[in-house]
Protein backbone atom coordinates (compact mmCIF):
# COMPACT_ATOMS: atom_id res chain seq x y z
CA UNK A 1 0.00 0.00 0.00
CA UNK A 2 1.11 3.49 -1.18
CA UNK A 3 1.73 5.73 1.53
CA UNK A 4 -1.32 8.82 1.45
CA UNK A 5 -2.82 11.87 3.39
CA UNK A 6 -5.87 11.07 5.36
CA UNK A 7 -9.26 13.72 5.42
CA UNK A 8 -12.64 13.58 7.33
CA UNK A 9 -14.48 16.30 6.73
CA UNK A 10 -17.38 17.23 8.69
CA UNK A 11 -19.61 18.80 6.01
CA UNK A 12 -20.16 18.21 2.23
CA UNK A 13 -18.56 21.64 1.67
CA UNK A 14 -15.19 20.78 3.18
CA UNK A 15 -14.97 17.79 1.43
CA UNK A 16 -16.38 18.98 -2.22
CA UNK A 17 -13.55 21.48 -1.39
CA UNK A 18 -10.52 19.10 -0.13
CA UNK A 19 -11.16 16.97 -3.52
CA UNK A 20 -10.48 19.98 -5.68
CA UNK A 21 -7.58 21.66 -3.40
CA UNK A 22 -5.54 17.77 -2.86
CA UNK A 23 -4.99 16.45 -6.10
CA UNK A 24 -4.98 13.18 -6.90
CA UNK A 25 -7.57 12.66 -3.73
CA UNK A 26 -10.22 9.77 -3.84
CA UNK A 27 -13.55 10.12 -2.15
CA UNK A 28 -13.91 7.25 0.32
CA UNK A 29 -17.37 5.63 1.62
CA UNK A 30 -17.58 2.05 3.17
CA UNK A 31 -14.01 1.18 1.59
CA UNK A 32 -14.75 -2.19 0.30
CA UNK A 33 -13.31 -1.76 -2.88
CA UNK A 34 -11.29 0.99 -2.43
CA UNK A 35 -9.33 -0.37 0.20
CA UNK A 36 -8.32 -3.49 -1.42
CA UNK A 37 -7.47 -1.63 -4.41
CA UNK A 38 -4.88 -0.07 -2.63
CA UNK A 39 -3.99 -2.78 -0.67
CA UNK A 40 -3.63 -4.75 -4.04
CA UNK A 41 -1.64 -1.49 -5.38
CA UNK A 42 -4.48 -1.09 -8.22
CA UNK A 43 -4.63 2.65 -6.87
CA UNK A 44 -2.57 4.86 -5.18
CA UNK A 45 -4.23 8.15 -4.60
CA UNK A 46 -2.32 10.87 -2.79
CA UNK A 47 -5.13 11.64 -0.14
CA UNK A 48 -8.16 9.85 0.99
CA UNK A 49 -11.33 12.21 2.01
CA UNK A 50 -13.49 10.01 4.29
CA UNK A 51 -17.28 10.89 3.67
CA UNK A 52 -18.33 8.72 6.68
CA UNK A 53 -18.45 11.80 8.70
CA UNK A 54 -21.25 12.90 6.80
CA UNK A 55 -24.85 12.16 8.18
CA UNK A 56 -26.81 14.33 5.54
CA UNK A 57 -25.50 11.15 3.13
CA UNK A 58 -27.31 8.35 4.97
CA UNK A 59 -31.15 7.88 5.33
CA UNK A 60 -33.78 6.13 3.63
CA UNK A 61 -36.93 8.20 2.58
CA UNK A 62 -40.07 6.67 0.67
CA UNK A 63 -42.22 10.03 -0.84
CA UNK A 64 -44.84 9.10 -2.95
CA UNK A 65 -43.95 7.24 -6.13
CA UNK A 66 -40.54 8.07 -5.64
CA UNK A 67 -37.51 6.11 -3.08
CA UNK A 68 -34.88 7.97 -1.94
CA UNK A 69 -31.55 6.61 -0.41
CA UNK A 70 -28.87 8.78 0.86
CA UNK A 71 -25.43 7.60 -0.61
CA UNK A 72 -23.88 6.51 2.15
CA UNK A 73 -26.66 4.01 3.20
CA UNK A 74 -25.64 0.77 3.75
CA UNK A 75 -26.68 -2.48 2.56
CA UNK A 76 -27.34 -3.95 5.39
CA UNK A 77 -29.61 -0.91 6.22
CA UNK A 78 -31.45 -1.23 2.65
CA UNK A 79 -32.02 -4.92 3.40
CA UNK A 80 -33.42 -4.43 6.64
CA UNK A 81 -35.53 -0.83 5.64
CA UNK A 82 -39.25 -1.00 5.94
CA UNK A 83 -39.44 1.57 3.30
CA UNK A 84 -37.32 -0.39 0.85
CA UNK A 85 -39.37 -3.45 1.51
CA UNK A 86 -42.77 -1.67 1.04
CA UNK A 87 -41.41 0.51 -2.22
CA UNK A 88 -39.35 -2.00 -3.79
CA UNK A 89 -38.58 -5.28 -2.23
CA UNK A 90 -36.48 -6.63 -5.06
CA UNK A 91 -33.67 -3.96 -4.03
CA UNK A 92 -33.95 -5.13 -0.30
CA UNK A 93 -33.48 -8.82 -1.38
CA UNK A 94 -31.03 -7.82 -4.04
CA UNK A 95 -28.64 -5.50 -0.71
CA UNK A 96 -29.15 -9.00 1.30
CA UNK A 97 -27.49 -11.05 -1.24
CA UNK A 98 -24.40 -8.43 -1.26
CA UNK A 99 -20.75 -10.11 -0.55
CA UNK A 100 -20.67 -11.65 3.45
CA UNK A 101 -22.30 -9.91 6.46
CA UNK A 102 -19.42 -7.97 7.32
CA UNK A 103 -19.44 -5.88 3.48
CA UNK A 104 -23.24 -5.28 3.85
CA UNK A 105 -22.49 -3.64 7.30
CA UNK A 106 -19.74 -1.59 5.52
CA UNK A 107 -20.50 -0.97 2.20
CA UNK A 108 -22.48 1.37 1.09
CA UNK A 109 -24.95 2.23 -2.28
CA UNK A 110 -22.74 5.40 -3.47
CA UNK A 111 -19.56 3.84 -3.14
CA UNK A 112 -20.61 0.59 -5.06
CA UNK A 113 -22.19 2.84 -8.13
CA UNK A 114 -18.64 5.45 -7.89
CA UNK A 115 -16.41 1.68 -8.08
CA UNK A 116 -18.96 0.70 -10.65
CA UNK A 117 -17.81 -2.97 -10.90
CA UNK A 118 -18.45 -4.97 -13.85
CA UNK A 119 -20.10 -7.54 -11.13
CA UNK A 120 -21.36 -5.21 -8.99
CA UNK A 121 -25.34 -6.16 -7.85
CA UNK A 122 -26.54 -2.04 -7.26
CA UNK A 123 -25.62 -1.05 -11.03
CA UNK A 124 -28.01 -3.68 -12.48
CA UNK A 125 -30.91 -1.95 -9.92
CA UNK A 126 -29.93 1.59 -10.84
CA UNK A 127 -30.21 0.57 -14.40
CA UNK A 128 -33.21 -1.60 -14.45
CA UNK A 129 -35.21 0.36 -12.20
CA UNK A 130 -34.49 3.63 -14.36
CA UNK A 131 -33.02 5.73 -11.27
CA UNK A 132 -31.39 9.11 -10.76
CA UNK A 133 -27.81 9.88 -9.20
CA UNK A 134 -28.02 12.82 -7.44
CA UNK A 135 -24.45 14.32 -7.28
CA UNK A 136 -23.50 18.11 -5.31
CA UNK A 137 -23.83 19.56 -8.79
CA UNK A 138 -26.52 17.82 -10.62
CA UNK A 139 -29.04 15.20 -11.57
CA UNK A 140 -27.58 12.36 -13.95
CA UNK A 141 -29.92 9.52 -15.07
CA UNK A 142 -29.30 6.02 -14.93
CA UNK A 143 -28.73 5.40 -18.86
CA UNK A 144 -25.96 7.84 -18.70
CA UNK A 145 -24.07 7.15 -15.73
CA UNK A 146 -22.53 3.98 -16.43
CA UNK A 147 -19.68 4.80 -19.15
CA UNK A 148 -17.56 1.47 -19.18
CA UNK A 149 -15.53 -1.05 -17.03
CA UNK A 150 -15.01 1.18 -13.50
CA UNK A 151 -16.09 3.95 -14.98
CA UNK A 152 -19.01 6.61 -14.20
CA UNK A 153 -20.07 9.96 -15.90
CA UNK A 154 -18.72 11.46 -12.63
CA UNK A 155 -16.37 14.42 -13.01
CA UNK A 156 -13.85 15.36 -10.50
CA UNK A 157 -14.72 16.67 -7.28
CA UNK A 158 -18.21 15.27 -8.15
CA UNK A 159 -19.63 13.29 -5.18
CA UNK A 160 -23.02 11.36 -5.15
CA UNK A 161 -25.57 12.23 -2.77
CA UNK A 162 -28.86 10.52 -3.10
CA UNK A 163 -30.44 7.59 -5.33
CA UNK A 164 -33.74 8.53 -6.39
CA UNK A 165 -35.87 5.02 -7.59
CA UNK A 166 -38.94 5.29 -9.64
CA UNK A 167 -41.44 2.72 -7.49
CA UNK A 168 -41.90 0.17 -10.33
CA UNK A 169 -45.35 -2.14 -10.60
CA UNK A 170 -43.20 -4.78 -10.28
CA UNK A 171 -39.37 -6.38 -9.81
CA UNK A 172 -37.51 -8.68 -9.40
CA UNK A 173 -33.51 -9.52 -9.42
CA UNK A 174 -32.05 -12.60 -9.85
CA UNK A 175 -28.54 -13.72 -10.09
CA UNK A 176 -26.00 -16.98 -10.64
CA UNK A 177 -23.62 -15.88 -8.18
CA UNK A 178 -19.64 -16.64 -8.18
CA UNK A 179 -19.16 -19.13 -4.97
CA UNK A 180 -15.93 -17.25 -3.64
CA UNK A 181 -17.14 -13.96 -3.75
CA UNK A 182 -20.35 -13.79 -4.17
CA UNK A 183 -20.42 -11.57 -7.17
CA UNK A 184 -22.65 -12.13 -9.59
CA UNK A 185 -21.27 -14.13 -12.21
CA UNK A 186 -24.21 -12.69 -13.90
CA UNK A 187 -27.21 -11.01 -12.77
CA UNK A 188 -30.53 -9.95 -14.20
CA UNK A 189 -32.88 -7.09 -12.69
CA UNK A 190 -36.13 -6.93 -14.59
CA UNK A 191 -39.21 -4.43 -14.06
CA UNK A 192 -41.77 -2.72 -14.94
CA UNK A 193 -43.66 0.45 -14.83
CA UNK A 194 -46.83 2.71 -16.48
CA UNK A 195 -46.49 0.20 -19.59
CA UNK A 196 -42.50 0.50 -19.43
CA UNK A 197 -39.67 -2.80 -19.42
CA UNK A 198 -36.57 -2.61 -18.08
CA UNK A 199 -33.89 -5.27 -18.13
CA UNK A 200 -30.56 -5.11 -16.87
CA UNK A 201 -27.52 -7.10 -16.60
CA UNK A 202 -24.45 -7.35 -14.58
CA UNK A 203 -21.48 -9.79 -14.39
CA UNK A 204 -21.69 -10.43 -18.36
CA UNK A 205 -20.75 -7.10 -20.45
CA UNK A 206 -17.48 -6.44 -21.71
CA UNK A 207 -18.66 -2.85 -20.58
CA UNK A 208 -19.87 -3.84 -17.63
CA UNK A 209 -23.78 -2.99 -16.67
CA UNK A 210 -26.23 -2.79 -19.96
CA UNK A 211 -29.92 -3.08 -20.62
CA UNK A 212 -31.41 -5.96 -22.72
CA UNK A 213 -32.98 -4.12 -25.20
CA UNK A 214 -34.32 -7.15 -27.11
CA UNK A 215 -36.28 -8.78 -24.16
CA UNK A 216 -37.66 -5.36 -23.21
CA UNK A 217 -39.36 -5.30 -26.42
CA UNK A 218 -40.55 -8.56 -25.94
CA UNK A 219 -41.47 -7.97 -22.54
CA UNK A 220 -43.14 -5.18 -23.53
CA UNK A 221 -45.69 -7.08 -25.87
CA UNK A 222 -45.94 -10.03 -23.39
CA UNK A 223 -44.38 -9.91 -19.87
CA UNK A 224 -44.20 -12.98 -18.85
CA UNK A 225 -41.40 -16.16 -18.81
CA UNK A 226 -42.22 -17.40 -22.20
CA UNK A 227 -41.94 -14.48 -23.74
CA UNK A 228 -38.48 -14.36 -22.52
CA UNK A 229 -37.35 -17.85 -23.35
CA UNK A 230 -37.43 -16.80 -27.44
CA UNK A 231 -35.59 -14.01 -27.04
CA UNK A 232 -31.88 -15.06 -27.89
CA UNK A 233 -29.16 -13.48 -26.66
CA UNK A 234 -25.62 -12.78 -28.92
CA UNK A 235 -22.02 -13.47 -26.98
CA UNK A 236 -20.48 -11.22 -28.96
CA UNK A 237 -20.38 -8.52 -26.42
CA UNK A 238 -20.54 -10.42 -23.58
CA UNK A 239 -17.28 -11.09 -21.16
CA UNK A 240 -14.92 -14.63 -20.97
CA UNK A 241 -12.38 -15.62 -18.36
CA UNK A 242 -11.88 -18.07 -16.22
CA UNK A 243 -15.14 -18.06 -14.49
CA UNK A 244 -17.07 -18.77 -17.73
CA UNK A 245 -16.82 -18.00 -21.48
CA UNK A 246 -19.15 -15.50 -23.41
CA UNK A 247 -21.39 -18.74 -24.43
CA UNK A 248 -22.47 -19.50 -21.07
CA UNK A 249 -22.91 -16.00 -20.00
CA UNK A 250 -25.72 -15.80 -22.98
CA UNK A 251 -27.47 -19.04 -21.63
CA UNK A 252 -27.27 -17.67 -18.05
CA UNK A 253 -29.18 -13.79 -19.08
CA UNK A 254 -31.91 -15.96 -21.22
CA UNK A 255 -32.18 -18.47 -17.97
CA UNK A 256 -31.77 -15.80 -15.13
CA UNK A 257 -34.13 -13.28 -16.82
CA UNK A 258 -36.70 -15.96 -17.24
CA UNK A 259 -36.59 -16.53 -13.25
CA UNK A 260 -36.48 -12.97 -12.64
CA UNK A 261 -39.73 -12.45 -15.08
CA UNK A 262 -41.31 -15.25 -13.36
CA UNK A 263 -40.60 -13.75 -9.99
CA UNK A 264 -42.11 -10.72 -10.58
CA UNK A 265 -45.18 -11.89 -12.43
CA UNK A 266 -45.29 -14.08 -9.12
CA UNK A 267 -44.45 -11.13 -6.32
CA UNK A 268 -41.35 -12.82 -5.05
């Protein structure tokens, strides 16, 4: 590990302005990815600002059609919510089957959509629920904040604040899950909304998180399991390695995206 400076702010101000005055400084939440990046020497910023000072970040709020989550929220905390369960279960099932106990008491919703892993469970909710990250300077929908493998539409000295989720009709997320780490080898969040489909996968793009364009048409017409099962799905931008080749990864969206339809036809 690199040797760095070490920041906790007590308000959003200090730290919006400690990430523009240190360069080179990284924004830190619940650490579970960070930290083993720089244990692993995969980063070596020159400062660390520690948001978990910050209260106005945490917080769950259900208003109207509309759930909010603060960014620091952990997912232990969106598991157990009452709001979360009444708005949209499938995200408080999908923050219980996050990594081991000790990562849902640590890590949080903002700092999983900032790492934006390629395996990462929250992008494929973010995505398939349509959401909003709200950052200190703006609003940035969910179809533009995913850019690529790690990466986010976030700008330096940009920090999220809030998740805003569009209550859907219904959801569901399903995943095949790598044993070790319990990542999802690929994952499949599927809802819908006021005659709208989303689908959204994890664990399988080259480019990390996409939508399924193809079965939300389909869906669309016909939302139901069946519907679903015809739709194939192409390797050819879908992920290999050692965990499983692009092949397999296709079977796995068709099969997990049939569960995940069936689900949420079922209320599960």
């Amino acid at each position: 590990m690199h040797a760095f400076e070490y920041h906790r702010p007590k308000s959003m101000k200090d730290a919006v302005s400690l990430l523009r005055k240190v360069e080179n400084a990284k924004p830190l939440a619940g650490g579970q990815s960070l930290i083993a990046a720089l244990k692993l020497r995969l980063a070596s910023p020159a400062a660390l600002i520690d948001l978990g000072g910050l209260e106005e970040l945490r917080g769950i709020k259900l208003d109207g059609g509309t759930l909010n989550i603060g960014a620091l929220t952990r997912h232990s905390e969106v598991a157990s919510s009452k709001d979360v369960a009444i708005g949209i279960p499938a995200l408080a099932r999908l923050a219980d089957g996050i990594g081991d106990r000790q990562i849902r008491n640590q890590g949080t919703l903002g700092g999983s959509l900032a790492n934006n892993d390629p395996a990462a469970d929250y992008p494929a909710a973010v995505l398939g629920l349509g959401a909003t990250i709200n950052t200190n300077r703006r609003a940035i929908p969910a179809d533009k904040f995913f850019t690529g493998l790690f990466e986010t539409a976030l700008k330096p000295g940009e920090v999220i604040v809030s998740v805003s989720f569009p209550l859907p009709k219904r959801a569901s997320y399903v995943k095949f899950r790598n044993a070790a780490s319990r990542f999802a080898l690929v994952g499949v969040f599927v809802s819908e909304s006021a005659g709208t489909v989303r689908v959204a996968v994890t664990g399988a793009g080259k480019d990390g998180v996409f939508r399924a364009k193809n079965m939300e048409k389909r869906l669309g017409e016909n939302f139901s399991a069946e519907a679903v099962a015809k739709t194939k799905v192409s390797p050819d931008n879908l992920g290999s390695d050692v965990h499983a080749s692009a092949e397999y990864r296709a079977h796995l969206v068709n099969v997990l995206a049939q569960r995940a339809v069936a689900a949420a036809v079922a209320g599960k």
